[in-house]
ModelCIF file with pLDDT and N, C-alpha, C, O atoms, coordinates in Angstrom:
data_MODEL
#
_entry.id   MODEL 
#
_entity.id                         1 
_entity.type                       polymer 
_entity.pdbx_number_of_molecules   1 
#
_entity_poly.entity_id                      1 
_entity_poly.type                           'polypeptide(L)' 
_entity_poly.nstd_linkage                   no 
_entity_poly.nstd_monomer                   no 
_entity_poly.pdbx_seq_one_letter_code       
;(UNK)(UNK)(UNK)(UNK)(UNK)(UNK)(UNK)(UNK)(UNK)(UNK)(UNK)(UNK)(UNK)(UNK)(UNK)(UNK)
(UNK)(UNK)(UNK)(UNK)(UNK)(UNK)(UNK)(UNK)(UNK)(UNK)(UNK)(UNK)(UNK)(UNK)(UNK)(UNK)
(UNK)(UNK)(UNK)(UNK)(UNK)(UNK)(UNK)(UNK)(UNK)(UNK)
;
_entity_poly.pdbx_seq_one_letter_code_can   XXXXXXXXXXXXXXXXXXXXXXXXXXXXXXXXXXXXXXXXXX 
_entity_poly.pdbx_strand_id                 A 
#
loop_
_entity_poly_seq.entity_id 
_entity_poly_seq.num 
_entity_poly_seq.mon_id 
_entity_poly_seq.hetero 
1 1  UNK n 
1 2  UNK n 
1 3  UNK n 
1 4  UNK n 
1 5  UNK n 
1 6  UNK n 
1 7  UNK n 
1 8  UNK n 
1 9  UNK n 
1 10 UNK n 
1 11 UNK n 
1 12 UNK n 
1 13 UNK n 
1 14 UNK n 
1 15 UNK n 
1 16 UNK n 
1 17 UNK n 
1 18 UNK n 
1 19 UNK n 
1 20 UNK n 
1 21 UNK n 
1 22 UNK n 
1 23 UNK n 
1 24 UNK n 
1 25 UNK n 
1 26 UNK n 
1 27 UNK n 
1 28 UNK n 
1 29 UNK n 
1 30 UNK n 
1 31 UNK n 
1 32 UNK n 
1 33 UNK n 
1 34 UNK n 
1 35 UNK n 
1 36 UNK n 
1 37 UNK n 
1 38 UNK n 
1 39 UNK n 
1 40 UNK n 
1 41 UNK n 
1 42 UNK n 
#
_struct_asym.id          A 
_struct_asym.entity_id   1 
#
loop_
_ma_qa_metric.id 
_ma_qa_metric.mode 
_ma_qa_metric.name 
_ma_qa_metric.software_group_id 
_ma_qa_metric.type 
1 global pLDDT . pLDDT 
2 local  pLDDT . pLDDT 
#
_ma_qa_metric_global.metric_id      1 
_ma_qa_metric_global.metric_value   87.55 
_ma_qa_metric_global.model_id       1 
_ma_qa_metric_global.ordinal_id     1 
#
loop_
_ma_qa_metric_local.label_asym_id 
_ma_qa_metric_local.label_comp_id 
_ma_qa_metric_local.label_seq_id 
_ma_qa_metric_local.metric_id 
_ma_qa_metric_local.metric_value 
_ma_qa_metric_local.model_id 
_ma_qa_metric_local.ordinal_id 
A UNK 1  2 91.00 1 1  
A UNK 2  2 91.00 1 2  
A UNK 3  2 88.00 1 3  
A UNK 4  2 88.00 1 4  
A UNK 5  2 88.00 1 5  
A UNK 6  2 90.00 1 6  
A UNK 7  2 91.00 1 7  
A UNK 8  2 92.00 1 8  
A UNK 9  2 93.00 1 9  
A UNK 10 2 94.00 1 10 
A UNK 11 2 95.00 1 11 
A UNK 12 2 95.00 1 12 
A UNK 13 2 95.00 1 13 
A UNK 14 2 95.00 1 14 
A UNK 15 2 95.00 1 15 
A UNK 16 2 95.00 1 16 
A UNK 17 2 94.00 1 17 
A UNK 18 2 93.00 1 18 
A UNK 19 2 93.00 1 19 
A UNK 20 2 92.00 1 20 
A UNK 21 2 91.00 1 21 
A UNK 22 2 90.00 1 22 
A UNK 23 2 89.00 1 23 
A UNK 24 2 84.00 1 24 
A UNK 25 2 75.00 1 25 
A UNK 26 2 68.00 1 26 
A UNK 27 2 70.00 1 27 
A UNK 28 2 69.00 1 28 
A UNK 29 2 85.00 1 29 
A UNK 30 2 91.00 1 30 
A UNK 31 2 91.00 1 31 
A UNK 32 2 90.00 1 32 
A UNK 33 2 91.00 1 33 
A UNK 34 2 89.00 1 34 
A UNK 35 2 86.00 1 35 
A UNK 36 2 82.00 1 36 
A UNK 37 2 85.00 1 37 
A UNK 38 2 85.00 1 38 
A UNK 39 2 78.00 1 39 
A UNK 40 2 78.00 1 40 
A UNK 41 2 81.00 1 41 
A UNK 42 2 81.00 1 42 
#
loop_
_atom_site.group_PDB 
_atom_site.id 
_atom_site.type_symbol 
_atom_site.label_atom_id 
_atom_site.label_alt_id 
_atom_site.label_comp_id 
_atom_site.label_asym_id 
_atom_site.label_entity_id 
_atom_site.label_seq_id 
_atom_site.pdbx_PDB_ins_code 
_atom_site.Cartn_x 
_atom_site.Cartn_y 
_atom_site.Cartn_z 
_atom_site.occupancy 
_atom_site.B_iso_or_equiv 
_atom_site.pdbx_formal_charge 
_atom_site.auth_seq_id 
_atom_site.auth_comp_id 
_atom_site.auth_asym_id 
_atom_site.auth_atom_id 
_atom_site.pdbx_PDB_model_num 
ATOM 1   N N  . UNK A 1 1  ? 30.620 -9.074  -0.395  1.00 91.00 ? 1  UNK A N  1 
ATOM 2   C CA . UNK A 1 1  ? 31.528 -9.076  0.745   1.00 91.00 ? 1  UNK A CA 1 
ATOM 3   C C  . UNK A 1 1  ? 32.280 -7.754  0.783   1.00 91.00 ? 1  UNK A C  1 
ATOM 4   O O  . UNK A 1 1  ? 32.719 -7.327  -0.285  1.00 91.00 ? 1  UNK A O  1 
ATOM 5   N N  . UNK A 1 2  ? 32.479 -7.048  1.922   1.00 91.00 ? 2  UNK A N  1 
ATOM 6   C CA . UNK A 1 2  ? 33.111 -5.577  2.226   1.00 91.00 ? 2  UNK A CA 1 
ATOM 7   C C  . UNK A 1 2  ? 34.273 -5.743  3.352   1.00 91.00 ? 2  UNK A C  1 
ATOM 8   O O  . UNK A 1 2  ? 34.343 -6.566  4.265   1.00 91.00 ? 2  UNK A O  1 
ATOM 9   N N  . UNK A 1 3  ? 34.966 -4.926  3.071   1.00 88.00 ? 3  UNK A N  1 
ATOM 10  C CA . UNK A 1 3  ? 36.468 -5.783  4.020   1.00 88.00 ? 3  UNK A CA 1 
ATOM 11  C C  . UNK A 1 3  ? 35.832 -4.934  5.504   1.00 88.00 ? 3  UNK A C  1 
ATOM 12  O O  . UNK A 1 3  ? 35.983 -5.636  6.504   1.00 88.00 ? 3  UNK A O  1 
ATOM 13  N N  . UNK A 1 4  ? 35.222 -3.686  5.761   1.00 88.00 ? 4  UNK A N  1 
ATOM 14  C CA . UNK A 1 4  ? 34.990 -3.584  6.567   1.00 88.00 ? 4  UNK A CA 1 
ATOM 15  C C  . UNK A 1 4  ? 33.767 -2.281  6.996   1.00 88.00 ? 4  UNK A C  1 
ATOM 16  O O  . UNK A 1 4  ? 32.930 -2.104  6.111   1.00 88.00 ? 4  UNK A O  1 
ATOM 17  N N  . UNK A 1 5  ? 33.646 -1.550  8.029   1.00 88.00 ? 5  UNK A N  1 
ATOM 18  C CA . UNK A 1 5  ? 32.624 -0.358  7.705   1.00 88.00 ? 5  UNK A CA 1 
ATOM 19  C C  . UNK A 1 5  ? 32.810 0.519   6.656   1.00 88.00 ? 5  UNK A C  1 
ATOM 20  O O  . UNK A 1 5  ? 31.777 0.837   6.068   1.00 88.00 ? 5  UNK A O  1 
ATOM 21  N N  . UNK A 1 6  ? 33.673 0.920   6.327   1.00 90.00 ? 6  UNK A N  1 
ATOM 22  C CA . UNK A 1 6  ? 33.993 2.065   5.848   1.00 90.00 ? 6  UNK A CA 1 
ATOM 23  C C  . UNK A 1 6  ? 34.001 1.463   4.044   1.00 90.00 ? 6  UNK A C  1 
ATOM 24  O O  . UNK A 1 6  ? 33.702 2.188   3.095   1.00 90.00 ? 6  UNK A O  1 
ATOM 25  N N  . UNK A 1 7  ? 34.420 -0.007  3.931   1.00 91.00 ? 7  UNK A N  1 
ATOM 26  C CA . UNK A 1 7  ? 33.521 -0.632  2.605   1.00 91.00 ? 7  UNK A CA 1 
ATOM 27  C C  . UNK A 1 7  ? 32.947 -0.339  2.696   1.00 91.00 ? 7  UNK A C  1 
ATOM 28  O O  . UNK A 1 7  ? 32.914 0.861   2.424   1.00 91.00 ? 7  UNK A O  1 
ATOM 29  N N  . UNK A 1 8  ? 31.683 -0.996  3.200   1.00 92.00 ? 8  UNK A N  1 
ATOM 30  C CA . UNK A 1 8  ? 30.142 -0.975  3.170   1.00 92.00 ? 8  UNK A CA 1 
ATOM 31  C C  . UNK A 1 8  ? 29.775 0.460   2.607   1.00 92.00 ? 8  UNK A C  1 
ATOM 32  O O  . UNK A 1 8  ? 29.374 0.697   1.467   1.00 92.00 ? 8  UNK A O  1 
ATOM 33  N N  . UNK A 1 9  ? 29.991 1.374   3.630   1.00 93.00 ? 9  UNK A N  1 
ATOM 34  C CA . UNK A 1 9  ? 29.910 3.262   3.204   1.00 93.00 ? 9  UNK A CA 1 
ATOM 35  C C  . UNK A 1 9  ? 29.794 3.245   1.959   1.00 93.00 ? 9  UNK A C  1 
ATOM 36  O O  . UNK A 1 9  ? 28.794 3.641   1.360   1.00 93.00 ? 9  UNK A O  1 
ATOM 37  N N  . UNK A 1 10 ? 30.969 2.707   1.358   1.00 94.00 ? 10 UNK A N  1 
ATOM 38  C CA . UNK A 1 10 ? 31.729 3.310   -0.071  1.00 94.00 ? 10 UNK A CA 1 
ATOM 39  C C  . UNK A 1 10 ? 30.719 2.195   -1.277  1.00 94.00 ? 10 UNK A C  1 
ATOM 40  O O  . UNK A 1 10 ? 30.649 2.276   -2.503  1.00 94.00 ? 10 UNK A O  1 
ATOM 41  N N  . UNK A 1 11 ? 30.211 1.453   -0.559  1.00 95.00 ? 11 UNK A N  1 
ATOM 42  C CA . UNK A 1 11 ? 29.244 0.084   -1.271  1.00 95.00 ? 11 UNK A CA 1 
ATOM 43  C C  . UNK A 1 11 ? 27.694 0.473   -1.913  1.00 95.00 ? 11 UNK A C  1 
ATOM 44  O O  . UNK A 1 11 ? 27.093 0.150   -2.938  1.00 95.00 ? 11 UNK A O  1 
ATOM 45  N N  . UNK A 1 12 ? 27.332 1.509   -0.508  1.00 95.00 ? 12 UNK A N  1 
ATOM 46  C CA . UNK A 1 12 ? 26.121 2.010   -0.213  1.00 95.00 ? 12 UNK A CA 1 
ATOM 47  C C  . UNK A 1 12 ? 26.263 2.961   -1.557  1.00 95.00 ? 12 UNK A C  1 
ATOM 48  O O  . UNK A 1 12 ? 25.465 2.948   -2.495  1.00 95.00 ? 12 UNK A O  1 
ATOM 49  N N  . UNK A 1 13 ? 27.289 3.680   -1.470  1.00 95.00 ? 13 UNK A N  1 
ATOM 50  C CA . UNK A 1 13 ? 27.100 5.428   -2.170  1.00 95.00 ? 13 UNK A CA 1 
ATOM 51  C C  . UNK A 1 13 ? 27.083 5.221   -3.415  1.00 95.00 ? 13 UNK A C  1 
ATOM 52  O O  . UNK A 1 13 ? 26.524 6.049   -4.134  1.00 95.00 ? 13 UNK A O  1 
ATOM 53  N N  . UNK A 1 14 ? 27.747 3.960   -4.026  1.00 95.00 ? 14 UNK A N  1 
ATOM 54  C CA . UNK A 1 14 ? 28.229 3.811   -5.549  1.00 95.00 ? 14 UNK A CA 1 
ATOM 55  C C  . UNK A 1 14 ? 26.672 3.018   -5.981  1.00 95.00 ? 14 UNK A C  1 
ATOM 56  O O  . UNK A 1 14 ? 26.262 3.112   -7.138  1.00 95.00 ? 14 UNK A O  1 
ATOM 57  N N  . UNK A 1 15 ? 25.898 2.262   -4.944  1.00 95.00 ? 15 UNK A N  1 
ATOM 58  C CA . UNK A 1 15 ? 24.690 1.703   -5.271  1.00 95.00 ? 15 UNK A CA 1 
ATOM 59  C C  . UNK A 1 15 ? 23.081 2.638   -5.360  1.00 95.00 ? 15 UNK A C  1 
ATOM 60  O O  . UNK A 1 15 ? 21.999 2.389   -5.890  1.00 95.00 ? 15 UNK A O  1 
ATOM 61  N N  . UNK A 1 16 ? 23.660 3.888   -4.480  1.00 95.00 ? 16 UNK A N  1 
ATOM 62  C CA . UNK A 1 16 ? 22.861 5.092   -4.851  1.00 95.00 ? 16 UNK A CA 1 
ATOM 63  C C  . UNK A 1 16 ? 23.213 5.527   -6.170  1.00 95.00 ? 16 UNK A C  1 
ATOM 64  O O  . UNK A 1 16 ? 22.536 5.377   -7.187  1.00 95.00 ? 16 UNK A O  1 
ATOM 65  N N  . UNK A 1 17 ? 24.259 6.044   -6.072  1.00 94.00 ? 17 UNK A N  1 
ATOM 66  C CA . UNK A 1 17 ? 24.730 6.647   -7.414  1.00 94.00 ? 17 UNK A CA 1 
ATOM 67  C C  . UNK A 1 17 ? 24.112 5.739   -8.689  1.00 94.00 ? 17 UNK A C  1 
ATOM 68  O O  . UNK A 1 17 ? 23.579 6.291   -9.652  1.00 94.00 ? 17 UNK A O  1 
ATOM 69  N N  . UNK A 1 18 ? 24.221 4.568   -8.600  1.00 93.00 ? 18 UNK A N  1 
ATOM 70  C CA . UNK A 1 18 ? 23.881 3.576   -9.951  1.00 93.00 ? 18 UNK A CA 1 
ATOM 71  C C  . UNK A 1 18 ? 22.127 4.039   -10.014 1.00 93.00 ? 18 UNK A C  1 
ATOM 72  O O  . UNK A 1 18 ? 21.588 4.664   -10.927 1.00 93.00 ? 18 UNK A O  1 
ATOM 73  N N  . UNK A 1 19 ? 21.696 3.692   -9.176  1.00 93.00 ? 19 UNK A N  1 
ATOM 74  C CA . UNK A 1 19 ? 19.965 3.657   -8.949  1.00 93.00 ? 19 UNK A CA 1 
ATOM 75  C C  . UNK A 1 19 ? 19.517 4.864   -9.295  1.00 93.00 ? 19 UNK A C  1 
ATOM 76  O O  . UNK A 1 19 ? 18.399 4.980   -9.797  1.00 93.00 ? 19 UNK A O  1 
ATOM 77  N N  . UNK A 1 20 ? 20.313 5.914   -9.081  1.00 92.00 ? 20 UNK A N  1 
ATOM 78  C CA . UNK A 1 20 ? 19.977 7.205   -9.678  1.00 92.00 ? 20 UNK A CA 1 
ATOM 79  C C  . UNK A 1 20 ? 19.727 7.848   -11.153 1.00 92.00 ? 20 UNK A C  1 
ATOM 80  O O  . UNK A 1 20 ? 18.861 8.539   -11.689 1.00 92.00 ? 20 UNK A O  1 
ATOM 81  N N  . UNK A 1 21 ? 21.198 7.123   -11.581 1.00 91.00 ? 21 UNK A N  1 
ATOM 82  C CA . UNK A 1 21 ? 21.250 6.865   -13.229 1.00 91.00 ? 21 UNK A CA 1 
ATOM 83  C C  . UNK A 1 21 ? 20.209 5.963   -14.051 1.00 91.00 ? 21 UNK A C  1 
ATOM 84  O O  . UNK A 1 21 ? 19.635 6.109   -15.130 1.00 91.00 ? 21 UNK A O  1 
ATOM 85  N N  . UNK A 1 22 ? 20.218 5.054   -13.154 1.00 90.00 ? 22 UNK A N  1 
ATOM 86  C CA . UNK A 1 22 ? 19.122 4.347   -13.795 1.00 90.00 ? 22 UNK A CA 1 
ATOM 87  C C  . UNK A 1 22 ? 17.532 4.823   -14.485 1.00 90.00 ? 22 UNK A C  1 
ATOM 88  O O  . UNK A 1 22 ? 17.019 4.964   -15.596 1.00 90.00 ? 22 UNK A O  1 
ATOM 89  N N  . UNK A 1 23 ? 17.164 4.955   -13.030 1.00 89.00 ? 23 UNK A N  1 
ATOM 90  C CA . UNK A 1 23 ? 15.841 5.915   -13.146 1.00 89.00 ? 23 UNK A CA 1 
ATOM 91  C C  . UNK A 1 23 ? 16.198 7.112   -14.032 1.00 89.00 ? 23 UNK A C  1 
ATOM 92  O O  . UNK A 1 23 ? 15.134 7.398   -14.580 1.00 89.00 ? 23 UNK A O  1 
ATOM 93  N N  . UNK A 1 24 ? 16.893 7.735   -14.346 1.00 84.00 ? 24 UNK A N  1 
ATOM 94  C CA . UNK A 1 24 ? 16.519 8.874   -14.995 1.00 84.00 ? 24 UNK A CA 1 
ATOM 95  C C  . UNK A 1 24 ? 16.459 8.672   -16.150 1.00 84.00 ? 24 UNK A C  1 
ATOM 96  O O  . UNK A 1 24 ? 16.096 9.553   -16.930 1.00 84.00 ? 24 UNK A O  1 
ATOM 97  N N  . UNK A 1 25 ? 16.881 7.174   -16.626 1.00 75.00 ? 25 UNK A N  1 
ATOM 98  C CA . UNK A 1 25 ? 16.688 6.660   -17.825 1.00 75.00 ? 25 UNK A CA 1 
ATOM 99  C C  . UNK A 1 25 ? 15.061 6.574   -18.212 1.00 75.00 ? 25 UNK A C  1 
ATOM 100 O O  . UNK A 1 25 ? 14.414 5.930   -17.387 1.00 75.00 ? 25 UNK A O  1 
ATOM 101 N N  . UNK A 1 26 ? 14.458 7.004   -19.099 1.00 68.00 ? 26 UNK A N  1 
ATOM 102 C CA . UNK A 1 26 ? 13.669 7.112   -19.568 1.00 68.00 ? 26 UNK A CA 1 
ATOM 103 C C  . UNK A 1 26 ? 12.883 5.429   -19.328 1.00 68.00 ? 26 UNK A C  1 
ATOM 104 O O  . UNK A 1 26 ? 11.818 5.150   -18.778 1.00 68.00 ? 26 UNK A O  1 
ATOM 105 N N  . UNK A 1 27 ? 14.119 4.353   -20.123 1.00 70.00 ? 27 UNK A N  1 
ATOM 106 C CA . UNK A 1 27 ? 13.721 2.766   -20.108 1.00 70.00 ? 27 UNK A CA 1 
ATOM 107 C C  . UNK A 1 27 ? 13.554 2.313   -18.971 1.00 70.00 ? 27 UNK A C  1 
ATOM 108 O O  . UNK A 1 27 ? 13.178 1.141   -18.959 1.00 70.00 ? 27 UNK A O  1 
ATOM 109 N N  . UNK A 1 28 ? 13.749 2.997   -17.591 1.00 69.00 ? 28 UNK A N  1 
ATOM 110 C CA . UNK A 1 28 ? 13.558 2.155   -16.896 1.00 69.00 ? 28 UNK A CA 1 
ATOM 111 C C  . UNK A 1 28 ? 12.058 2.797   -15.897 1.00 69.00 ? 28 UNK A C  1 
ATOM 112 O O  . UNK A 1 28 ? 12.196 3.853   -15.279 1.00 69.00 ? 28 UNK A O  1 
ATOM 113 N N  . UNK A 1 29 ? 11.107 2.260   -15.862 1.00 85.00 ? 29 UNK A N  1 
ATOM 114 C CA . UNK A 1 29 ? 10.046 2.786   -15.577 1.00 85.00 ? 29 UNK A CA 1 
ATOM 115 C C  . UNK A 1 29 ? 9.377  2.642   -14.374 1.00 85.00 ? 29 UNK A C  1 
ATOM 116 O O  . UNK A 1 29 ? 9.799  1.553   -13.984 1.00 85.00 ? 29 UNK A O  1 
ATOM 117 N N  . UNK A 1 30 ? 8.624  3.034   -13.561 1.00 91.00 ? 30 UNK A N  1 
ATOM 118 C CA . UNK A 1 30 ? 8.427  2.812   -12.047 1.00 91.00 ? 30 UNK A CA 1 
ATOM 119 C C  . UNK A 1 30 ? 6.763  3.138   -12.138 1.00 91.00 ? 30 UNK A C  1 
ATOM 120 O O  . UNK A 1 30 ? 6.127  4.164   -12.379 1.00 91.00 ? 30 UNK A O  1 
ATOM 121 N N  . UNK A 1 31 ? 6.456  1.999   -11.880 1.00 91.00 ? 31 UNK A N  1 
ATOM 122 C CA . UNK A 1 31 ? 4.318  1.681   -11.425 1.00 91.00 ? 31 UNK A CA 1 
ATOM 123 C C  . UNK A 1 31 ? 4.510  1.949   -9.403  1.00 91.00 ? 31 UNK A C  1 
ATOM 124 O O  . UNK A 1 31 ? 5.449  1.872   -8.611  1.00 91.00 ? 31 UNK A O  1 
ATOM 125 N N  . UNK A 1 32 ? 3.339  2.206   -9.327  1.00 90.00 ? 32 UNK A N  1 
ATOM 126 C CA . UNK A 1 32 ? 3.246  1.976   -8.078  1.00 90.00 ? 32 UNK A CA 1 
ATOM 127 C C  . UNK A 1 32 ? 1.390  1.301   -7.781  1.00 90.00 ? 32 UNK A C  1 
ATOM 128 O O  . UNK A 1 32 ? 0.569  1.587   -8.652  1.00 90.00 ? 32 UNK A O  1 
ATOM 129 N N  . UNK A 1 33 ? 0.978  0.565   -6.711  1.00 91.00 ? 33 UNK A N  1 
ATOM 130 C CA . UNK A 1 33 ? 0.068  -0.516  -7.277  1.00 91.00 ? 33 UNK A CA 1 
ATOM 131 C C  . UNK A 1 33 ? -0.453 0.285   -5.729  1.00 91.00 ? 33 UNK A C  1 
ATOM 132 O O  . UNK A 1 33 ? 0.253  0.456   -4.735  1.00 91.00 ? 33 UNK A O  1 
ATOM 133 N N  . UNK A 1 34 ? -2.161 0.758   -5.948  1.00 89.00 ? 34 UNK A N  1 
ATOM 134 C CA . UNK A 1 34 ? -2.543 1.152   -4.561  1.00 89.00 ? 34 UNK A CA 1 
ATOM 135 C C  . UNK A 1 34 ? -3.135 0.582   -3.847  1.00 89.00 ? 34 UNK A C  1 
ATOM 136 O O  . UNK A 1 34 ? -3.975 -0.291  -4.065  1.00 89.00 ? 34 UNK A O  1 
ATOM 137 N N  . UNK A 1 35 ? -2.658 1.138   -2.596  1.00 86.00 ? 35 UNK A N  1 
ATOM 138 C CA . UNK A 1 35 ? -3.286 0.768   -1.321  1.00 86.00 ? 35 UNK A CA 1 
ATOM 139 C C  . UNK A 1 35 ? -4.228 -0.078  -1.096  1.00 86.00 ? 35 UNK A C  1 
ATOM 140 O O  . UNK A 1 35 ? -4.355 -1.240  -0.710  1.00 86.00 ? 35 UNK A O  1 
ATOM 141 N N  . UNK A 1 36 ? -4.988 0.974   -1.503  1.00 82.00 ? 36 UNK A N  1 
ATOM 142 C CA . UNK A 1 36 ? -6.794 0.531   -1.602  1.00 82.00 ? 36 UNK A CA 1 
ATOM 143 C C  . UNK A 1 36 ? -7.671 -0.671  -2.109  1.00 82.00 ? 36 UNK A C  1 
ATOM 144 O O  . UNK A 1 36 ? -8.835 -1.067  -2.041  1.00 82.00 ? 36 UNK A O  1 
ATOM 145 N N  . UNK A 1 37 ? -6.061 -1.148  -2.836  1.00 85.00 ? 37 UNK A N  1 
ATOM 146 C CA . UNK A 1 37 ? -6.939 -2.728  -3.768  1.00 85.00 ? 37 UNK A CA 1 
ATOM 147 C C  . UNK A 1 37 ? -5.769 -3.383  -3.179  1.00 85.00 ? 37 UNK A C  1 
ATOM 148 O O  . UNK A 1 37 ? -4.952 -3.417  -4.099  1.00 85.00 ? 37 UNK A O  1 
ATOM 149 N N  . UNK A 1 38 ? -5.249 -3.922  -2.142  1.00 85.00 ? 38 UNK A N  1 
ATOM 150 C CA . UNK A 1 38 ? -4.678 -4.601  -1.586  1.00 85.00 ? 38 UNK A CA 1 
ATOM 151 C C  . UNK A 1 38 ? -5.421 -4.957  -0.435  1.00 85.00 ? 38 UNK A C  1 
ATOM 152 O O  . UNK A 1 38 ? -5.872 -4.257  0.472   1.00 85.00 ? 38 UNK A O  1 
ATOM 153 N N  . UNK A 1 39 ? -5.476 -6.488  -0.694  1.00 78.00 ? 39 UNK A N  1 
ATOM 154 C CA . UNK A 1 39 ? -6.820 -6.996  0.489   1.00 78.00 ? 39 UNK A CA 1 
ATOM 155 C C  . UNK A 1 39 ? -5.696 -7.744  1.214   1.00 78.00 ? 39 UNK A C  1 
ATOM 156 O O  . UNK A 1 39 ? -6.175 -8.411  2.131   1.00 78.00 ? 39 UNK A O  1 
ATOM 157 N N  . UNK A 1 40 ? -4.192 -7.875  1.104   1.00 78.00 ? 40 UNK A N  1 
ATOM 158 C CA . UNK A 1 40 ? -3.186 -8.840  1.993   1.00 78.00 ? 40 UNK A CA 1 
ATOM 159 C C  . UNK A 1 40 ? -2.162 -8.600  1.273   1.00 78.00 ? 40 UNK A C  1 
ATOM 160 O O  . UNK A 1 40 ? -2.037 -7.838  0.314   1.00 78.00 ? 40 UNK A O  1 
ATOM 161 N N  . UNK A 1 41 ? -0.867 -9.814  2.163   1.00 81.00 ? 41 UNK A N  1 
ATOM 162 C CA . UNK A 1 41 ? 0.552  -9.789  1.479   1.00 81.00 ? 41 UNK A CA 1 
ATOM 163 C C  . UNK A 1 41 ? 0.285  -10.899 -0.024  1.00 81.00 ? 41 UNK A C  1 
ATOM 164 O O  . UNK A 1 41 ? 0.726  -10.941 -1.172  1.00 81.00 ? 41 UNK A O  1 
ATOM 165 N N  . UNK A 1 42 ? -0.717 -11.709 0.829   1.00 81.00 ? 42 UNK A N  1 
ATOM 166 C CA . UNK A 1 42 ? -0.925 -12.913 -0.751  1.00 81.00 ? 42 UNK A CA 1 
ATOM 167 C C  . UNK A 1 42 ? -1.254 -12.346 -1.922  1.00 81.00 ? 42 UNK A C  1 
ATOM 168 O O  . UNK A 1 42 ? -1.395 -13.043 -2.927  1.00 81.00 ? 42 UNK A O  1 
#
């Protein structure tokens, strides 16, 4: 809950900021699964 726009703003930037730190953490690791062998959403 954000009291109003200008929360939200300040909600957004501190949730970039976290996601940033994160990733540069070594432990936290990122796959990406391709295209090409995806026959649907199922």
């Amino acid at each position: 809950k954000t009291r109003n726009l200008d929360d939200t703003i300040r909600y957004l930037t501190r949730m970039t900021f976290l996601l940033q730190k994160m990733y540069d953490d070594s432990t936290n690791t990122l796959s990406f699964l391709p295209t090409s062998q995806i026959s649907s959403s199922q």
